[in-house]
Protein backbone atom coordinates (compact mmCIF):
# COMPACT_ATOMS: atom_id res chain seq x y z
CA UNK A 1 117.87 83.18 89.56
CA UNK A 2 120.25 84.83 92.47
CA UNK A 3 119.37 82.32 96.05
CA UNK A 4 118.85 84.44 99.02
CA UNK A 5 122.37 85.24 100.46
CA UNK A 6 123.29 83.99 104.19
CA UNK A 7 124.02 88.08 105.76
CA UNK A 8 125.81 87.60 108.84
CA UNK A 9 129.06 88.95 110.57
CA UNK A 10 131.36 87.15 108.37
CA UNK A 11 130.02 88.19 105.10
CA UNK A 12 129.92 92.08 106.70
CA UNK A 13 133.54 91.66 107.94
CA UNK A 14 134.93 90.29 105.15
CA UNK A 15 133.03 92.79 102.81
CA UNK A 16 134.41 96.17 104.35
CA UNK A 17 138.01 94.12 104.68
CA UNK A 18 138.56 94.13 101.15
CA UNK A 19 136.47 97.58 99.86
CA UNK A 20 136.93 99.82 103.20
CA UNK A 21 140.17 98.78 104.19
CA UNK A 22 140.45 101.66 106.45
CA UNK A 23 137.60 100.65 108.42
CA UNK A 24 138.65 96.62 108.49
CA UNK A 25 139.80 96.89 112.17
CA UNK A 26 136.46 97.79 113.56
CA UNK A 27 134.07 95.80 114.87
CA UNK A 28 131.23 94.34 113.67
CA UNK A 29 128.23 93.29 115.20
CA UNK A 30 124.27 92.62 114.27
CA UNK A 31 121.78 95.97 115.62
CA UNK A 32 118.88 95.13 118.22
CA UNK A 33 116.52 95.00 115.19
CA UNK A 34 117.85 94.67 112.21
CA UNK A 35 114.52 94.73 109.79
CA UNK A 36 113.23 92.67 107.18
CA UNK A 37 113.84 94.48 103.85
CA UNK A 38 117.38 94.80 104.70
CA UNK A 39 119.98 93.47 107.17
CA UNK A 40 121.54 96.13 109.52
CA UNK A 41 124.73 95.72 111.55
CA UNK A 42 126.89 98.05 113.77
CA UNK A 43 130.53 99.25 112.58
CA UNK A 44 132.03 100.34 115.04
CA UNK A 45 130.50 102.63 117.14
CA UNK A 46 129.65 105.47 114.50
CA UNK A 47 128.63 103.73 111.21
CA UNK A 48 126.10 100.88 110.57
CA UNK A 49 126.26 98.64 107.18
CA UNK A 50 122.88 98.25 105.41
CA UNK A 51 122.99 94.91 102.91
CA UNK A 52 119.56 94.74 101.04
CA UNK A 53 118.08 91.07 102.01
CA UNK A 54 116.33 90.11 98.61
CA UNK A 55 116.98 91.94 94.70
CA UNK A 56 113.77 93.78 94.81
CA UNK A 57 115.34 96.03 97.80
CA UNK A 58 118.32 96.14 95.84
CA UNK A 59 116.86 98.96 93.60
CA UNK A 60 117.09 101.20 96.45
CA UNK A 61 120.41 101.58 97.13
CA UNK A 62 121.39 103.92 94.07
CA UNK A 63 118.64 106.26 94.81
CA UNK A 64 119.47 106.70 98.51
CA UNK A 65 123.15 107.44 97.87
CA UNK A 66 121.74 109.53 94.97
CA UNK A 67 119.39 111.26 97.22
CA UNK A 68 119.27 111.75 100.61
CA UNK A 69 122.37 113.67 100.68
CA UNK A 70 120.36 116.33 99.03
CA UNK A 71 117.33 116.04 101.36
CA UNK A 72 119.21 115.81 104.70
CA UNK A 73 120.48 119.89 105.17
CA UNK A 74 116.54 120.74 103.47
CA UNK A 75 114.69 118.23 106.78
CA UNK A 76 114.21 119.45 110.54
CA UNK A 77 115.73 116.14 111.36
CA UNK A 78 118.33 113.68 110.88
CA UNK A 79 118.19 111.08 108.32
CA UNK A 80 120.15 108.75 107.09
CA UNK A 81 123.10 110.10 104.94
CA UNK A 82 125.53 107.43 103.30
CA UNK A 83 129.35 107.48 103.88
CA UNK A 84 129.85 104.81 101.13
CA UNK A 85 128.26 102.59 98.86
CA UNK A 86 129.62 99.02 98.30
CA UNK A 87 129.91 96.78 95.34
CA UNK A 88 128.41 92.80 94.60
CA UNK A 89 131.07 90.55 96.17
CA UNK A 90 131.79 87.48 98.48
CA UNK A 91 129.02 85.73 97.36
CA UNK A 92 127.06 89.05 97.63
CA UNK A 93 125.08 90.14 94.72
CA UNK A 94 123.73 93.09 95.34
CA UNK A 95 125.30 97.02 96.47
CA UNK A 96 125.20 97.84 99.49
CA UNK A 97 125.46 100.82 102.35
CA UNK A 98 127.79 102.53 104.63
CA UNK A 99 125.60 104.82 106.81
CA UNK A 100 126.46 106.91 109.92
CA UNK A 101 125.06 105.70 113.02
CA UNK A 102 122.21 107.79 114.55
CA UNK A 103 120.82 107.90 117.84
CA UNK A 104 117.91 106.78 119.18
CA UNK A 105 115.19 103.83 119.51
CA UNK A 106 112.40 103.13 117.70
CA UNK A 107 108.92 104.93 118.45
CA UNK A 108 107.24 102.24 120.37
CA UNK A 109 104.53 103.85 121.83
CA UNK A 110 106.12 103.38 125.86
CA UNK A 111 108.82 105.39 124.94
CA UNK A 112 107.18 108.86 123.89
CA UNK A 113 106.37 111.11 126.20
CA UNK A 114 102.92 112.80 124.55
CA UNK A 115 101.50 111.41 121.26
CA UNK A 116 100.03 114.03 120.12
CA UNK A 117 103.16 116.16 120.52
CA UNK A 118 105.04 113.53 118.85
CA UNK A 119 102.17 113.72 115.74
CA UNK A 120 102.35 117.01 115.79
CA UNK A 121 106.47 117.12 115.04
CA UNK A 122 105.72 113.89 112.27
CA UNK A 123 103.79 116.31 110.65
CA UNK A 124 106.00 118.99 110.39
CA UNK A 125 108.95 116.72 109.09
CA UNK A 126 106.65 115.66 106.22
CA UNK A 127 105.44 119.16 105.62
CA UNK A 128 109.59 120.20 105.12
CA UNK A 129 109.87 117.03 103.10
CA UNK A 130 106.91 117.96 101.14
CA UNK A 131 108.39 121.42 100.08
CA UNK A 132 111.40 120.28 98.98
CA UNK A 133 111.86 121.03 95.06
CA UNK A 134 110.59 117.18 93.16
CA UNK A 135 112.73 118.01 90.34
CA UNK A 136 113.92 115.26 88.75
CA UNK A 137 112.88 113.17 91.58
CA UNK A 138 112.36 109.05 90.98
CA UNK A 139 109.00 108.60 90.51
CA UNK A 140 106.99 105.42 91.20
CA UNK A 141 108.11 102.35 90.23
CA UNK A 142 109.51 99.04 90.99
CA UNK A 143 112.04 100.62 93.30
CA UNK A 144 109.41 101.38 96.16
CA UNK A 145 106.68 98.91 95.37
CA UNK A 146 104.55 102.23 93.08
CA UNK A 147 104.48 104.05 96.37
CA UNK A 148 103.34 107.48 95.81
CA UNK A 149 101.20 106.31 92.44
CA UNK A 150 97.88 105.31 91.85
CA UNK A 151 96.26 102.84 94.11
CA UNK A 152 94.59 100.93 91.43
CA UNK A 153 97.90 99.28 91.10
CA UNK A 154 96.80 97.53 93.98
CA UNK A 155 93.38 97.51 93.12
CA UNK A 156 93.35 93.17 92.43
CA UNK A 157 95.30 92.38 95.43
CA UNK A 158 92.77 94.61 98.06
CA UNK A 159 90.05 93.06 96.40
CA UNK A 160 91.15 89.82 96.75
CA UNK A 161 92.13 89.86 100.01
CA UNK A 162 88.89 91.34 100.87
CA UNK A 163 86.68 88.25 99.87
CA UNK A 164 89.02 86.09 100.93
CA UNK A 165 88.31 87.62 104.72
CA UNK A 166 84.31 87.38 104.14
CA UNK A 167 83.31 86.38 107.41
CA UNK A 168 86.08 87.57 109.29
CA UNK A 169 86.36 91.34 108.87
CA UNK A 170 83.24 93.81 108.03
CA UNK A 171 83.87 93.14 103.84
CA UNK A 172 81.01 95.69 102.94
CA UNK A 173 83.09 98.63 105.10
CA UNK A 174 85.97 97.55 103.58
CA UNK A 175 84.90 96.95 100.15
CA UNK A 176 83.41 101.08 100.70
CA UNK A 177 86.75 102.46 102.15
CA UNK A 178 88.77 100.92 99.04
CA UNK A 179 86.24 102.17 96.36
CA UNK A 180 86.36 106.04 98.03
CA UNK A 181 90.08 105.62 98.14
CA UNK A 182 90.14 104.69 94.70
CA UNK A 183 87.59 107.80 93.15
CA UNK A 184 89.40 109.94 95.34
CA UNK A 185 92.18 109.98 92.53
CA UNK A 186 95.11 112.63 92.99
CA UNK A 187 96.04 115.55 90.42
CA UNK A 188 98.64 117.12 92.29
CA UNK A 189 102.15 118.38 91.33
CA UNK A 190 104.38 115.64 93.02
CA UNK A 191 106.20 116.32 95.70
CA UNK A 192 108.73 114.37 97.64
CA UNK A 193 107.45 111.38 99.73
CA UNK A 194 108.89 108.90 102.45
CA UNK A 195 106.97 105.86 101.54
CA UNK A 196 106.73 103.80 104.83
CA UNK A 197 105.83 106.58 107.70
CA UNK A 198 106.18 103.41 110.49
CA UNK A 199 107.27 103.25 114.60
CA UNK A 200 109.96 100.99 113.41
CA UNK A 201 111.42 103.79 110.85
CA UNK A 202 111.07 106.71 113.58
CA UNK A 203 113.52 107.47 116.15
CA UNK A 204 112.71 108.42 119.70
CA UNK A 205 115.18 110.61 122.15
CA UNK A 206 113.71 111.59 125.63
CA UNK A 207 110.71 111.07 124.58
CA UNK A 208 110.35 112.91 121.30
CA UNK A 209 110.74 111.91 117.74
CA UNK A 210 114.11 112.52 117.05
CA UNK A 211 115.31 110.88 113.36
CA UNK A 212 113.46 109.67 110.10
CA UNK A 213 115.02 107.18 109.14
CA UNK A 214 114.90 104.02 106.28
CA UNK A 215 113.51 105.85 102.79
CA UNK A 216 114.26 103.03 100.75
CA UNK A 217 110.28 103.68 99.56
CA UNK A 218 110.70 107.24 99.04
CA UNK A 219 110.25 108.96 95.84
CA UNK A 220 108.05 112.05 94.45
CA UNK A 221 104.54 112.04 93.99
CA UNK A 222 101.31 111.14 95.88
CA UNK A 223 102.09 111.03 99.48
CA UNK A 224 98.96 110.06 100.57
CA UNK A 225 101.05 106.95 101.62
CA UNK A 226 102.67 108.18 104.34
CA UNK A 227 99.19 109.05 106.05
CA UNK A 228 99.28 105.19 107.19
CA UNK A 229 100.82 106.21 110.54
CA UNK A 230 97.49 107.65 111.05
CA UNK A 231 95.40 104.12 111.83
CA UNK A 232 98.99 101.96 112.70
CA UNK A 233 100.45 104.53 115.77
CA UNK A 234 97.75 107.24 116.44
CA UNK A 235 94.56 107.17 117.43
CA UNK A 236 92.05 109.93 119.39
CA UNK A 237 93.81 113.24 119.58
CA UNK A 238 97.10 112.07 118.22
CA UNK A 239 95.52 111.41 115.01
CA UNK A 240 93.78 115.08 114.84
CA UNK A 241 96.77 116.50 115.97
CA UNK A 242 98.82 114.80 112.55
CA UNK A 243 95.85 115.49 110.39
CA UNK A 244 95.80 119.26 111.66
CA UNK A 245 99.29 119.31 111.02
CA UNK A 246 99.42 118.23 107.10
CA UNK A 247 97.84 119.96 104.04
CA UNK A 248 96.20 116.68 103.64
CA UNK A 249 92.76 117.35 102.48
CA UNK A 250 89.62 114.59 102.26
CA UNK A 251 90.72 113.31 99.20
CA UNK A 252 93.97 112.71 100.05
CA UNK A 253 92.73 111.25 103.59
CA UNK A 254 90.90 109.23 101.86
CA UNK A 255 93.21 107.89 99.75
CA UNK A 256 95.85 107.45 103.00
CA UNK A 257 92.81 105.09 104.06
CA UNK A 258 93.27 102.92 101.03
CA UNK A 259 97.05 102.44 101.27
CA UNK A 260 96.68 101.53 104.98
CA UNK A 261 93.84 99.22 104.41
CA UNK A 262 95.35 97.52 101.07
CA UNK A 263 98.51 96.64 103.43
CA UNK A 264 96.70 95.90 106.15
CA UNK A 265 94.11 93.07 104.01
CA UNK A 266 96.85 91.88 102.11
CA UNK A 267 99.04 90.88 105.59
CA UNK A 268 95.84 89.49 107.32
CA UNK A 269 95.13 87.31 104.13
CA UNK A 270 98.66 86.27 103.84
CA UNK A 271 99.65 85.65 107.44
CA UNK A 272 96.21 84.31 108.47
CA UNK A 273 97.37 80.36 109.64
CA UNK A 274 100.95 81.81 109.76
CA UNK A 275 101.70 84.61 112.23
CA UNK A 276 98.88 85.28 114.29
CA UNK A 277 100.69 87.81 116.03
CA UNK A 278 100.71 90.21 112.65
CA UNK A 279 97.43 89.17 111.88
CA UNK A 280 96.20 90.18 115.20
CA UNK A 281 98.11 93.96 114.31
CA UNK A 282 96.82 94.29 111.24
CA UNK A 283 93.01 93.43 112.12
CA UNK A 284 93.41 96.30 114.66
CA UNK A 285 94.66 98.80 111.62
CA UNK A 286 91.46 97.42 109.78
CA UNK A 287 89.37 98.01 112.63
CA UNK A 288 90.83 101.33 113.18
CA UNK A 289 90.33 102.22 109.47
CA UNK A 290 86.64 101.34 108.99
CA UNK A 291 85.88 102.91 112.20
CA UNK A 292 87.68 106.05 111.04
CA UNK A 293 85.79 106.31 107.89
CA UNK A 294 82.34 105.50 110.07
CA UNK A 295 83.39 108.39 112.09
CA UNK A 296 83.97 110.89 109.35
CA UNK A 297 80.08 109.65 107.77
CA UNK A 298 78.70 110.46 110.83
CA UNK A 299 80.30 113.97 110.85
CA UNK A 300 78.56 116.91 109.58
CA UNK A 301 79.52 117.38 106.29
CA UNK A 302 80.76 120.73 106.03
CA UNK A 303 84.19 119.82 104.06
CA UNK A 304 84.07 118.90 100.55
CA UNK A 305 85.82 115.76 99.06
């Protein structure tokens, strides 16, 4: 078994010293934020370095250098496009990323100027994304955690985490929301996907969302998945104005619920005596889920699932 690798500045440095010679001279120094799935640091002032933190991320790197060089001139804005990718070395097992630096902070909700506007423009980016030919696309799999396949992959961890919450979240409104998400089941063509629609992957500029960035989840098929933003940023009109936006339809709302509720149970289960501060989050997603669902009950039914 490969231990978890210390990722700091003098692994980085010494990394791009001896494969990117050209670029040895620059500096290198650790971003603001610099995620979980993957350790991010400046280079210079143009390019960041990505290093996967674990193996399971690991799988990722391939199909982004494979990938989003083909997506990037299809989008209506920026992603991530790599410069170079490195090899296992310095006590580094894994490959690892070059990326160009792009602007912007993360979509904390202070920093945009109108959510629904901002829902609105998400919408549109994964309509584009949507559109773009699958062909030959990486489907689900171990690479992005079986985003964009069927939820019953997930169906002994939700349920689970569901009695293991009795008494602390509504279980019967739960246990309801998973079992619609589940019959809801997709028979779509597949189309392209990011995989984790989140503030911390969007990018912000004046106010408006200005980059998509981190598709290490992405792949083609369902994406249903990247409805989550729905219940974990929007709410109110922001969330009518990113369902009006998508040619999502009940079913596929439906199963959006389910991913954002499986993630949601699974974190509050996990992180319950741990990190209050997540579990706190994720109770609100829950919340915001089963309310959601009560909502659309109460509704006149005049769509069909």
């Amino acid at each position: 078994m490969v231990s978890k690798p210390n990722i700091d500045i003098t692994l980085v440095s010494r990394l791009i010293a001896t494969q990117f010679p050209k670029w040895k001279d620059l500096p290198v120094r650790p971003v603001a934020s610099g995620g979980w799935d993957n350790r991010t640091f400046h280079l210079g002032g143009e390019m960041t370095v990505r290093l996967p933190s674990v193996a399971a991320y690991s799988l990722q790197v391939e199909k982004e250098h494979r990938w989003l060089p083909r997506l990037a001139p299809l989008l209506p804005l920026p992603i991530p496009v790599p410069l170079a990718m490195g090899v296992p070395a310095e006590s580094y097992p894994w490959h690892w990323s070059v990326y160009r630096w792009i602007e912007g902070e993360t979509a904390e909700r202070e920093r945009i100027a109108s959510l629904p506007q901002f829902a609105t423009d998400l919408a549109a980016f994964l309509v584009a994304l949507q559109r773009i030919d699958a062909t030959g696309g990486p489907a689900p799999g171990q690479h992005n955690f079986f985003r964009g396949g069927a939820l019953s992959v997930y169906d002994g961890e939700a349920r689970q985490a569901i009695a293991a919450l009795d008494g602390k979240i509504d279980t019967a409104a739960a246990s309801a929301v998973w079992e619609a998400a589940l019959a809801a089941q997709w028979h779509g063509a597949p189309v392209w996907f990011h995989g984790d629609v989140s503030w911390g992957n969007l990018l912000v500029r004046q106010g408006r969302l200005s980059a998509v960035i981190d598709f290490g989840t992405s792949g083609v098929g369902d994406p249903a998945c990247d409805l989550a933003i729905a219940w974990t940023l929007f709410e109110g009109k922001s969330r009518e104005a990113f369902r009006a936006g998508l040619p999502a339809d009940e079913a596929m709302w439906a199963r959006g619920r389910g991913w954002t509720l499986w993630k949601a149970l699974i974190t509050v289960a996990g992180q319950i005596d741990a990190n209050p501060v997540e579990v706190e989050k994720s109770c609100h997603v829950i919340d915001e889920v089963l309310a959601d669902r009560a909502r659309e009950r109460e509704a006149p039914n005049d769509k069909p699932l």
